[in-house]
Each structure stands twice: as structure tokens, then as C-alpha cells.
Protein backbone atom coordinates (compact mmCIF):
# COMPACT_ATOMS: atom_id res chain seq x y z
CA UNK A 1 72.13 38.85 -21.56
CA UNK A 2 69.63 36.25 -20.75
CA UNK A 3 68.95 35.72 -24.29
CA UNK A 4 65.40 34.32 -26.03
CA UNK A 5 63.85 31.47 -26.39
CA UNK A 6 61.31 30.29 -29.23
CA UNK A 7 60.06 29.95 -32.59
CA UNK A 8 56.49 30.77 -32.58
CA UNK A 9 57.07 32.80 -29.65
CA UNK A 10 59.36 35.09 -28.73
CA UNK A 11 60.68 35.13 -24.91
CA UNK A 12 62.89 36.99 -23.19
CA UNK A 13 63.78 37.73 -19.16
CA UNK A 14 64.79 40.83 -17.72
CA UNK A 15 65.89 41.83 -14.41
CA UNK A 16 68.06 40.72 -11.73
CA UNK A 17 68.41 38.86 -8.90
CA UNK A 18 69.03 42.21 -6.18
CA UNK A 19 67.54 44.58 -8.73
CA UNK A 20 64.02 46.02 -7.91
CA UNK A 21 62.29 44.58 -10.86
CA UNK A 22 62.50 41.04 -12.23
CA UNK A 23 60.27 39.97 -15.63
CA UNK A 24 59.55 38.30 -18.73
CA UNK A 25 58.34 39.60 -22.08
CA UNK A 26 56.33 37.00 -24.47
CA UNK A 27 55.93 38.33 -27.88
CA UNK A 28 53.92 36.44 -30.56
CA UNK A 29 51.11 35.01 -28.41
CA UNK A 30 48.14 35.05 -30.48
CA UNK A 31 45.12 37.34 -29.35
CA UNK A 32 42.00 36.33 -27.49
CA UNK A 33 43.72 34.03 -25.31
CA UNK A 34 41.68 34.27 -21.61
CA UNK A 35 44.53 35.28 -19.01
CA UNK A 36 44.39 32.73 -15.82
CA UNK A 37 45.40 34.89 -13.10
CA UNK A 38 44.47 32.57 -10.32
CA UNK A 39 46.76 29.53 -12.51
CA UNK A 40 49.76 32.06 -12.01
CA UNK A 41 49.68 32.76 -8.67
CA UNK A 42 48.87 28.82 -7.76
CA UNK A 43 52.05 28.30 -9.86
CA UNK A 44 54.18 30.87 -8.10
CA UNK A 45 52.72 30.04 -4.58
CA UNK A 46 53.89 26.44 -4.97
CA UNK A 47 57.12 27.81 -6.10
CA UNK A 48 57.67 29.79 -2.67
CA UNK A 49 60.45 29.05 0.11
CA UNK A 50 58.91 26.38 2.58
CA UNK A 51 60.22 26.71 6.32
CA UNK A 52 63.37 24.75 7.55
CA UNK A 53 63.80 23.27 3.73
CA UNK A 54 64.65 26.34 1.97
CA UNK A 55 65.89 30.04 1.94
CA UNK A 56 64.77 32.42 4.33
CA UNK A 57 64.49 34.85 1.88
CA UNK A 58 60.82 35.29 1.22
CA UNK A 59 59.60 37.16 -1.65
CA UNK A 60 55.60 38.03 -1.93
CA UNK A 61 56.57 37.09 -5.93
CA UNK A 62 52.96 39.29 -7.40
CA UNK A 63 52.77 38.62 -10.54
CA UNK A 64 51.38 41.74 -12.25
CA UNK A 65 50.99 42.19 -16.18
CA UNK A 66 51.49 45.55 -17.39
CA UNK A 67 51.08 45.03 -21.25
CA UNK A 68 49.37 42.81 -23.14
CA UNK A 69 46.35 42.35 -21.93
CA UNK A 70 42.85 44.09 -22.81
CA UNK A 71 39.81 43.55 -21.00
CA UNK A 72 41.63 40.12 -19.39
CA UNK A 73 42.64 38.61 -23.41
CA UNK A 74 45.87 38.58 -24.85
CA UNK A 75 45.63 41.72 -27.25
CA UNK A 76 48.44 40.54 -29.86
CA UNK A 77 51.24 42.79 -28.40
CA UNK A 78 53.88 41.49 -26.00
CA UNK A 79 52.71 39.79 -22.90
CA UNK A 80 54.67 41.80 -20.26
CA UNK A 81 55.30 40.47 -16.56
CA UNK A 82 56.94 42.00 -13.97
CA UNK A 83 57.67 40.97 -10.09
CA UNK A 84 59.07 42.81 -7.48
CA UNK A 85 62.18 42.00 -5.47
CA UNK A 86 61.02 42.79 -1.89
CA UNK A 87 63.79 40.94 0.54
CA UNK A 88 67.02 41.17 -1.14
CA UNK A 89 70.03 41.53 1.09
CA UNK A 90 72.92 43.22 -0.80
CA UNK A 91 75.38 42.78 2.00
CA UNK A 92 75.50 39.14 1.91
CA UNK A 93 77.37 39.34 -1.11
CA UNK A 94 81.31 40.35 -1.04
CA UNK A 95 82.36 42.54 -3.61
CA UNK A 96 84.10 39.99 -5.92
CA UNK A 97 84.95 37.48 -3.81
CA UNK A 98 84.08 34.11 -6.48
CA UNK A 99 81.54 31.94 -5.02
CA UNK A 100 82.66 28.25 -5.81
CA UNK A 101 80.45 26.60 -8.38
CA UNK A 102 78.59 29.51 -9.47
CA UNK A 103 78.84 31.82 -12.33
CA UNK A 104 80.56 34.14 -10.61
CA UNK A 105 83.99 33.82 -12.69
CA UNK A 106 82.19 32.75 -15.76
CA UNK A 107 79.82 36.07 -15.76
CA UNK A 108 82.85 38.05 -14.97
CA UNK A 109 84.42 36.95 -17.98
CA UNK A 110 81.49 37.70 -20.33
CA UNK A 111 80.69 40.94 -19.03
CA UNK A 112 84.18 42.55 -18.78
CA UNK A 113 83.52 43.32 -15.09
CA UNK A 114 80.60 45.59 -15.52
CA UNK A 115 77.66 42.50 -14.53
CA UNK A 116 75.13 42.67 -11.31
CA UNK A 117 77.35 40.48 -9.08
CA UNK A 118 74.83 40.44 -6.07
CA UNK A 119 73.02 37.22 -5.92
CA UNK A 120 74.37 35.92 -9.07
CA UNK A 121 72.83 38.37 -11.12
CA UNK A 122 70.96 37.47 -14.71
CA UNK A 123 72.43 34.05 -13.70
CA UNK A 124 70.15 33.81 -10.28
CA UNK A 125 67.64 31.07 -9.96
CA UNK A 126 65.31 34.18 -8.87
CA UNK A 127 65.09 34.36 -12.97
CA UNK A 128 62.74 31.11 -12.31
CA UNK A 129 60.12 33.12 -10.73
CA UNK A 130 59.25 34.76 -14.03
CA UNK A 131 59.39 32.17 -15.92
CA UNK A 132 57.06 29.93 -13.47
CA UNK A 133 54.40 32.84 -13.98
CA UNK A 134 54.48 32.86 -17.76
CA UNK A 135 54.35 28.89 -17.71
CA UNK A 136 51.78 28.89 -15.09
CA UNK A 137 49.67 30.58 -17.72
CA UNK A 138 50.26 28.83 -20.56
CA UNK A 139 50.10 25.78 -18.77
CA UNK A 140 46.27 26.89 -18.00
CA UNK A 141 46.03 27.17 -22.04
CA UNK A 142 46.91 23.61 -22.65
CA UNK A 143 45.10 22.30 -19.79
CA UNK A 144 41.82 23.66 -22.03
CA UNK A 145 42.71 21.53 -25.01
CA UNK A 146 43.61 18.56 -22.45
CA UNK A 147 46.78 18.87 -22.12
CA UNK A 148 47.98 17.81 -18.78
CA UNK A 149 51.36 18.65 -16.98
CA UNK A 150 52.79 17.77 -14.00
CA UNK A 151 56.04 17.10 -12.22
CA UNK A 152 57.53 15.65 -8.83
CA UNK A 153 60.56 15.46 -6.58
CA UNK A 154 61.77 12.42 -7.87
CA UNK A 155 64.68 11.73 -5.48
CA UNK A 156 66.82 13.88 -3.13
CA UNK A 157 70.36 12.49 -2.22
CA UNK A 158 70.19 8.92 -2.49
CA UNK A 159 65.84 8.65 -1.72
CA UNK A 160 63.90 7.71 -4.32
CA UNK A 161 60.23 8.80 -5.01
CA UNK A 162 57.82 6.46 -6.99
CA UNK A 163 57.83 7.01 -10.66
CA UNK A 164 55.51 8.53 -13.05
CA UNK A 165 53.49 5.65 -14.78
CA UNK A 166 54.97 5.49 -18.22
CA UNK A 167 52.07 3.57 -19.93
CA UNK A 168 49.07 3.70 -18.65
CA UNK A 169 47.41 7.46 -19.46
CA UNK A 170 44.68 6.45 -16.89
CA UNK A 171 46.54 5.68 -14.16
CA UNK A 172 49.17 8.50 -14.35
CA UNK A 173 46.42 11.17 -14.57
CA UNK A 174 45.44 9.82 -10.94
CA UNK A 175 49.11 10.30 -9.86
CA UNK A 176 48.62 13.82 -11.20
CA UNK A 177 45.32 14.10 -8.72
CA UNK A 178 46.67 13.17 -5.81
CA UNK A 179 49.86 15.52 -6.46
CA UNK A 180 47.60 18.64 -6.94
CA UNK A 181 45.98 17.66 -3.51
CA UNK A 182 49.91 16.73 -1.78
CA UNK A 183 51.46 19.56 0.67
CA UNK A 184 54.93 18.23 -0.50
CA UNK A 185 55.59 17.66 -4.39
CA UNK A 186 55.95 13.68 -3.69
CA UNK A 187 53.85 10.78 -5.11
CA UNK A 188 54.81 8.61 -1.60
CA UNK A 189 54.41 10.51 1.54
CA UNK A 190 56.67 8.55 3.55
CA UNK A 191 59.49 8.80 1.09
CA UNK A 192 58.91 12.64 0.94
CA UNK A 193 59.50 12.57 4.45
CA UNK A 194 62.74 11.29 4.48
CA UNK A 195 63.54 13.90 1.73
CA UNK A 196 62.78 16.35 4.07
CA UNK A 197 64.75 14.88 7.00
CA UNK A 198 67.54 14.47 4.55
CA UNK A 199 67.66 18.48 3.90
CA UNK A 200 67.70 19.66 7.10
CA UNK A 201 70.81 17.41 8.85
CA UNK A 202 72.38 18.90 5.29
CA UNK A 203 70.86 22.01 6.31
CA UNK A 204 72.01 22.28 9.90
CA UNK A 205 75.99 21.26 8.72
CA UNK A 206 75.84 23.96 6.44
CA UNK A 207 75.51 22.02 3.46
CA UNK A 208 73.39 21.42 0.70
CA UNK A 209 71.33 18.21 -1.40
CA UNK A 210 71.23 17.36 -4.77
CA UNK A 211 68.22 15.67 -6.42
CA UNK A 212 66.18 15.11 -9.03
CA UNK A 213 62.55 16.07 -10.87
CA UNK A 214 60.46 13.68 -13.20
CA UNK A 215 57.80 15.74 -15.49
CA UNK A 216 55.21 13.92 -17.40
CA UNK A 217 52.64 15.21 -20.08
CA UNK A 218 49.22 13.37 -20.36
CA UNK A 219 47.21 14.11 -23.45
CA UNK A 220 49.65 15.32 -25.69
CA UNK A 221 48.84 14.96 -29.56
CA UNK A 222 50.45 12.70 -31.82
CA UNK A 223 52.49 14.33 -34.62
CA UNK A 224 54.09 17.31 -31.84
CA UNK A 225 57.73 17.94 -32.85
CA UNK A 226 60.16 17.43 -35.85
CA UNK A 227 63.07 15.47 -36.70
CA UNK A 228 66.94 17.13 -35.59
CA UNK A 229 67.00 20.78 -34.59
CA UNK A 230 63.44 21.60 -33.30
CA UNK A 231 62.86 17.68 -32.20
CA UNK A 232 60.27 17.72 -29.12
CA UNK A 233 63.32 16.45 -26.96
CA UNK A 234 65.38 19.54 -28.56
CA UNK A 235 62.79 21.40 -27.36
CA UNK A 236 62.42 20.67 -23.94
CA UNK A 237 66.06 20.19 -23.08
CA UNK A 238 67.11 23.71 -24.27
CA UNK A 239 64.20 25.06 -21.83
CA UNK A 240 65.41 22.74 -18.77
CA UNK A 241 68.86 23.79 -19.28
CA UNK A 242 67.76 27.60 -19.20
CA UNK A 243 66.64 26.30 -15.40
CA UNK A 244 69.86 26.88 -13.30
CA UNK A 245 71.79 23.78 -11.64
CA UNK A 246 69.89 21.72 -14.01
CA UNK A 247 73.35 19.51 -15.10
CA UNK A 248 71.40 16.71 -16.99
CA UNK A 249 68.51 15.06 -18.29
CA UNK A 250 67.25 12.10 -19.63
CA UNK A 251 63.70 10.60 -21.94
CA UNK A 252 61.68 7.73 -20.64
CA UNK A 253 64.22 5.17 -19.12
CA UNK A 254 66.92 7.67 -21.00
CA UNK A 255 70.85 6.19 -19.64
CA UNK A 256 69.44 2.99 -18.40
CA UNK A 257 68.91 1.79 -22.11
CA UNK A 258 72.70 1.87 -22.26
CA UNK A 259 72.18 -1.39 -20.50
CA UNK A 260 69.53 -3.02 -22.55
CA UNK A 261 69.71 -5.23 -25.47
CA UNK A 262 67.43 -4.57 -28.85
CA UNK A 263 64.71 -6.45 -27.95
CA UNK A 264 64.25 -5.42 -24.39
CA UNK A 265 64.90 -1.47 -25.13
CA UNK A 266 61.61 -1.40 -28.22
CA UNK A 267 58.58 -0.49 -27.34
CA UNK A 268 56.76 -2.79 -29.31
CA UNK A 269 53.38 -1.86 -31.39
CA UNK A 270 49.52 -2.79 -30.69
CA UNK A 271 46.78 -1.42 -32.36
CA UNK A 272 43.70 -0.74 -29.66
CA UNK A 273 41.44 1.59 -31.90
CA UNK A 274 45.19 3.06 -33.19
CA UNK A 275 48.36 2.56 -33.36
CA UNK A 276 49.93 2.64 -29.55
CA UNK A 277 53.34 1.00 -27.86
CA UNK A 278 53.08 -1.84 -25.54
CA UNK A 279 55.91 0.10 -23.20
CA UNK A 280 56.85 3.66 -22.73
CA UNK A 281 60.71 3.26 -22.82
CA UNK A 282 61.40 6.06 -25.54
CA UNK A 283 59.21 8.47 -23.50
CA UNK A 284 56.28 9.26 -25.63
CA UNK A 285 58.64 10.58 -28.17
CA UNK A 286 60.27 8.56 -31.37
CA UNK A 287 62.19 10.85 -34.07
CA UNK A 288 61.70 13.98 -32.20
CA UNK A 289 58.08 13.67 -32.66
CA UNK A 290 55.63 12.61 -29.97
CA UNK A 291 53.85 9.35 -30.25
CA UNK A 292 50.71 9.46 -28.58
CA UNK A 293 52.26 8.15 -25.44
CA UNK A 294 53.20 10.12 -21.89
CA UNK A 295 55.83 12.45 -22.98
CA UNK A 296 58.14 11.90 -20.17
CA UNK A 297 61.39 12.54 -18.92
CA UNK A 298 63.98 13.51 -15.64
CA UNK A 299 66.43 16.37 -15.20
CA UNK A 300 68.80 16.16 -11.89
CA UNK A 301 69.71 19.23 -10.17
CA UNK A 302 72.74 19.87 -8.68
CA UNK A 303 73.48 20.60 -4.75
CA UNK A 304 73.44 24.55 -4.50
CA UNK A 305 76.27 25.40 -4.78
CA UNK A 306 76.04 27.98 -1.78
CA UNK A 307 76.64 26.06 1.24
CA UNK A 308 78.55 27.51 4.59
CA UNK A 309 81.77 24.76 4.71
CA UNK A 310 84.57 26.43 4.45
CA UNK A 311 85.67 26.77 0.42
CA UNK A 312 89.01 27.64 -1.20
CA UNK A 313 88.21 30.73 -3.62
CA UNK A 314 89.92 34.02 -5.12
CA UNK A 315 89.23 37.44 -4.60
CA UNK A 316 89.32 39.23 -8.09
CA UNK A 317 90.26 42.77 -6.28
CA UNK A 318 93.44 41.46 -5.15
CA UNK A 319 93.95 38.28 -7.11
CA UNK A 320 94.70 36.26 -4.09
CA UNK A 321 93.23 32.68 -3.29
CA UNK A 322 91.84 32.59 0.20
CA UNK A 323 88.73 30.93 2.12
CA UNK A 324 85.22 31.85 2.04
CA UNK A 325 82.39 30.68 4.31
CA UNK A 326 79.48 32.15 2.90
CA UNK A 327 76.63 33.61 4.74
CA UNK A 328 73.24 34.67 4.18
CA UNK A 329 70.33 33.36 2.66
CA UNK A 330 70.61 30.04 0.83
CA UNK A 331 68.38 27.01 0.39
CA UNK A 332 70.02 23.85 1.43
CA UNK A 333 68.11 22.20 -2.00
CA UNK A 334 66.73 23.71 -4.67
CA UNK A 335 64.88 20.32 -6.46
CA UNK A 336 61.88 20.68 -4.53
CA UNK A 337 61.49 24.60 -5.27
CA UNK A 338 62.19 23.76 -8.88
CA UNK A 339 58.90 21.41 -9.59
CA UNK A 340 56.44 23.90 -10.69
CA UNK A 341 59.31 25.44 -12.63
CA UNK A 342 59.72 22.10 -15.00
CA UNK A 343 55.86 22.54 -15.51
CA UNK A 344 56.30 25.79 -16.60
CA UNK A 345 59.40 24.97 -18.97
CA UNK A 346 57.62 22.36 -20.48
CA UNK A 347 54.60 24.37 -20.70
CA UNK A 348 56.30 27.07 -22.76
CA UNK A 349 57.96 24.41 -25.00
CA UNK A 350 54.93 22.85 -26.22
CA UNK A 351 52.82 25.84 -26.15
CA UNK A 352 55.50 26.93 -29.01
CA UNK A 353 55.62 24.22 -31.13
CA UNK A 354 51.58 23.39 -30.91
CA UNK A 355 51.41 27.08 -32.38
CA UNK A 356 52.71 25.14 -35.64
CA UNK A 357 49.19 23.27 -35.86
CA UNK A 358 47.59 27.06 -36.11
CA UNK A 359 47.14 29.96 -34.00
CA UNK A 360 43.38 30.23 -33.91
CA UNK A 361 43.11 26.95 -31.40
CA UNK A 362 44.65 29.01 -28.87
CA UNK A 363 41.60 31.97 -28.87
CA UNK A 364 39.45 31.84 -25.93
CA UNK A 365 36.01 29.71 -27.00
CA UNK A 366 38.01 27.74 -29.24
């Protein structure tokens, strides 16, 4: 149901939200590829509930491979990763009762009835936990070749982090420092602080925040991506939009050039030992192909849609509309959860088209 995802490489999750097993399955890897264990569980520990800003629900989220791997290298069969659901609540769920917002209705509808309706299912954001542990891994790969990922809570409500710096490599690879050494995934402190404020008055009237998450690539090759379907920004956005409550997303200064002229939207040329733009507008990326610049871009994340206001709904058993307060487990914003996630996303994405420059740069040594 969940579908796959890549050219190169073959992914597909399994699992569900309530179920006892959640996973991924990575098929076409190529072989000798050193498996990080330590950059998965870094990657899934940031991705962990964090006290009065998210769900109670606390999951130990072990990674564990159980095919794949020989002697701690990819062996050229699929890479196989399962975690296990250890604090799901089934009773927080009312037998189809339709959640506002959710895919409740819309998973009903595809699956004639018969789908996992605790938790949302295939269609949980639990299916990000997976995902952040294949990511995490490859994101170890490209770090080897120089290949630099990161990502940040960009806003929250109406608060606004600092940006990414769009030109300068050097500086942004600092910004990427001082993240990896930040307790909250902000570039300014005292704005994240306000973020955090901001979730829990939402929090404590039973409500919930939308927000925002910038991701920016340092070190990415020229020449990455191709023109129309499997264009770098093709790429990326069909990954973030696998990411649920991701409702948008946006390249460089993205919308905002809807409000420049010509001249003021170009990133004009230099050459300084090669060809390089003056500004980063476009992202890093011209033609679907990247440029040699920062490859970045924003995705905004809706406000969960579980919140505990009182909602008009339907109950599908009786087909009657009637009000729902929901209770159990919920965070009051997902945004901040969802950082390490973009890093894995975009990990994925550019591990699979890189594989189109050849699969022995991948092999541990290389």
C-alpha cells in the first residue's frame, strides 16, 4: 500500500502504525558499502518525542537489520530494517469514528474497509521512523564522499528561524556545526525558544502548530539530476511529499520570485577557478540539474491534525455526523520531530540518482 520509491534503488515500507513490526526494505544497494550503525541510531534518537513539545508516546525505535548485511557490508541483497512498536495504545482509537484532516475517510475508500484504522495505519507518521533509519545510513555514505546534509526548524506559527546561507559553502557548513552541537534543531537559540513556548500554550488548549523545515546540501556535485521527470527537484519533492503533513514546498527563494522582476530573480555568473553564481536564488539547481551551488529548499508542515477542540465528524458504523474530542497521545507539532526526517529524504534521493555516476564509488575504501 505504501508503494516504492526509486530508480537505482528500490524502496519500500512495511508495517503499521499499532502493528508490532514497522520496516523498510532497500533493494539495489550496491555491495561493500560499510553499515553506520551508530549514524542510525544518532538519526533516530534526534527523531524521538521531546517532553512537553511532543507525544507522550515513547517508542525505544531499535533499529535492527535482519538481511543484508554480511560481516557489517551491504552483501548485494535487500537491505532489510525492522523496528518494534513498543507503546501503542489501541484504545485511543474509536472504531471508525473519521478523525478530521486525516486519512481516515480517504484510506477507507481505497481499502474497501478492510485497512489498519488504529493510528492512521500505513498512513501514520510512525512510517517516518523507518525511513529516518535507512536515510540516517545513507546519509553516513554521502557524508564519505563530502556530501553534507542538514536541516532546521525553520519557523513554527508565525516565528521565524535564521536561514540557511544560500551562497557562501563556507559559511553554511559552520551553520551545519553548530546545529550538530544544538539541543533544539534551531540556528538562533532565542528564536527556538519562543518556538517552544509557542507549542505548549497550543499544547495546553488542546491544539496544535504548524511550521516549517529548511534542508540544505553542502558539497553536492555539479551535473546531479536531469531535465523533466527525474529533475533533482522531481526528486526530492516526491520524497518530501511521501513525509506526512508535508502540504508544500519550495527551491531557493521558491514563491517569493513570483514577486521579482528578471533581473533581480538571475543568479548571475562569475568564474572563480569555475563557473559559479553570484546568488543562490534558484537553489543550487537550474534545469533539474544541480549547479555546484547549496542545493536548498523548504517544505511547511501542516498543524497535526489531531488536536482535542471539539470537531464535527461522522461515524461510518452508523453514518451519522456527530462531535469528536479526541484523546490520547498526540504531538501538539510535528515540524520539529520531522528535521532529521528531511535529512533522511533527501539522503535517499540523492543517494539514488548519484548511483547514475556508477556503483563502485559507493564500496567501502572507495
Amino acid at each position: 500500500m505504501t508503494g516504492t520509491f526509486g530508480r537505482n534503488i528500490r524502496i519500500s515500507l512495511f508495517g503499521v502504525s499499532h502493528g508490532e513490526y514497522i520496516g523498510i526494505t532497500a533493494d539495489g544497494l550496491p555491495a561493500g558499502m560499510a553499515y553506520d550503525q551508530n549514524a542510525v541510531e544518532r538519526m533516530m534518537e534526534r527523531r524521538r518525542a521531546r517532553g512537553d513539545i511532543s507525544t507522550s508516546r515513547h517508542e525505544g525505535d531499535k533499529a535492527g537489520v535482519i538481511s543484508g548485511l554480511y560481516n557489517g557490508y551491504t552483501d548485494g541483497t535487500p537491505l532489510t530494517i525492522i523496528i518494534k512498536n513498543t507503546d501503542a495504545r489501541h484504545k485511543d482509537y474509536p472504531e471508525r469514528v473519521l478523525r478530521p484532516s486525516h486519512a481516515d475517510y480517504t484510506s477507507y475508500i481505497k481499502l474497501a474497509g478492510y485497512g489498519d484504522f488504529r493510528g492512521g495505519g500505513s498512513f501514520s507518521g510512525r512510517m517516518t521512523a523507518p525511513l529516518t533509519a535507512l536515510g540516517g545510513f545513507l546519509k553516513s555514505a554521502l557524508e564519505k564522499k563530502g556530501i553534507l546534509i542538514a536541516s532546521h526548524l525553520s519557523s513554527v506559527g508565525e516565528i521565524r528561524d535564521d536561514d540557511f546561507e544560500e551562497a557562501d559553502e563556507g559559511i553554511l557548513k559552520e551553520q551545519f556545526a553548530a546545529l550538530s552541537a544544538a539541543p533544539f534543531p534551531v540556528i538562533n537559540g532565542e528564536r527556538g525558544d519562543e518556538m517552544k513556548n509557542a507549542v505548549r500554550e497550543a499544547a495546553a488548549e488542546g491544539n496544535s502548530l504548524g511550521g516549517t523545515v529548511e534542508t540544505a546540501v553542502a558539497g553536492l556535485p555539479k551535473g546531479v539530476g536531469s531535465p523533466f521527470f527525474d529533475s533533482l527537484e522531481s526528486v526530492i519533492s516526491h520524497l518530501a511529499f511521501s513525509v506526512p503533513a508535508v502540504k508544500g514546498i519550495e527551491f531557493g527563494m521558491g514563491f517569493g520570485l513570483a514577486y521579482l522582476s528578471g533581473i533581480e530573480a538571475n543568479d548571475q555568473l562569475a568564474f572563480d577557478g569555475g563557473v559559479k553564481t553570484i546568488s543562490n536564488l534558484s537553489g543550487g539547481i537550474n534545469g533539474g540539474i544541480s549547479n555546484g551551488m547549496p542545493l536548498i529548499y523548504r517544505v511547511v508542515f501542516r498543524p497535526t491534525p489531531s488536536i482535542a477542540k471539539r470537531q464535527q465528524t461522522v461515524d461510518l458504523l452508523t453514518k451519522e455526523e456527530k462531535p469528536l474530542e479526541l484523546k490520547g497521545r498526540h504531538d501538539p507539532c510535528i515540524a520539529h520531530r520531522a528535521v532529521p526526517v528531511m535529512e533522511a529524504v533527501t539522503a535517499i534521493g540523492l543517494f539514488d540518482l548519484l548511483l547514475d555516476k556508477g556503483r563502485d564509488l559507493w564500496k567501502a575504501g572507495f
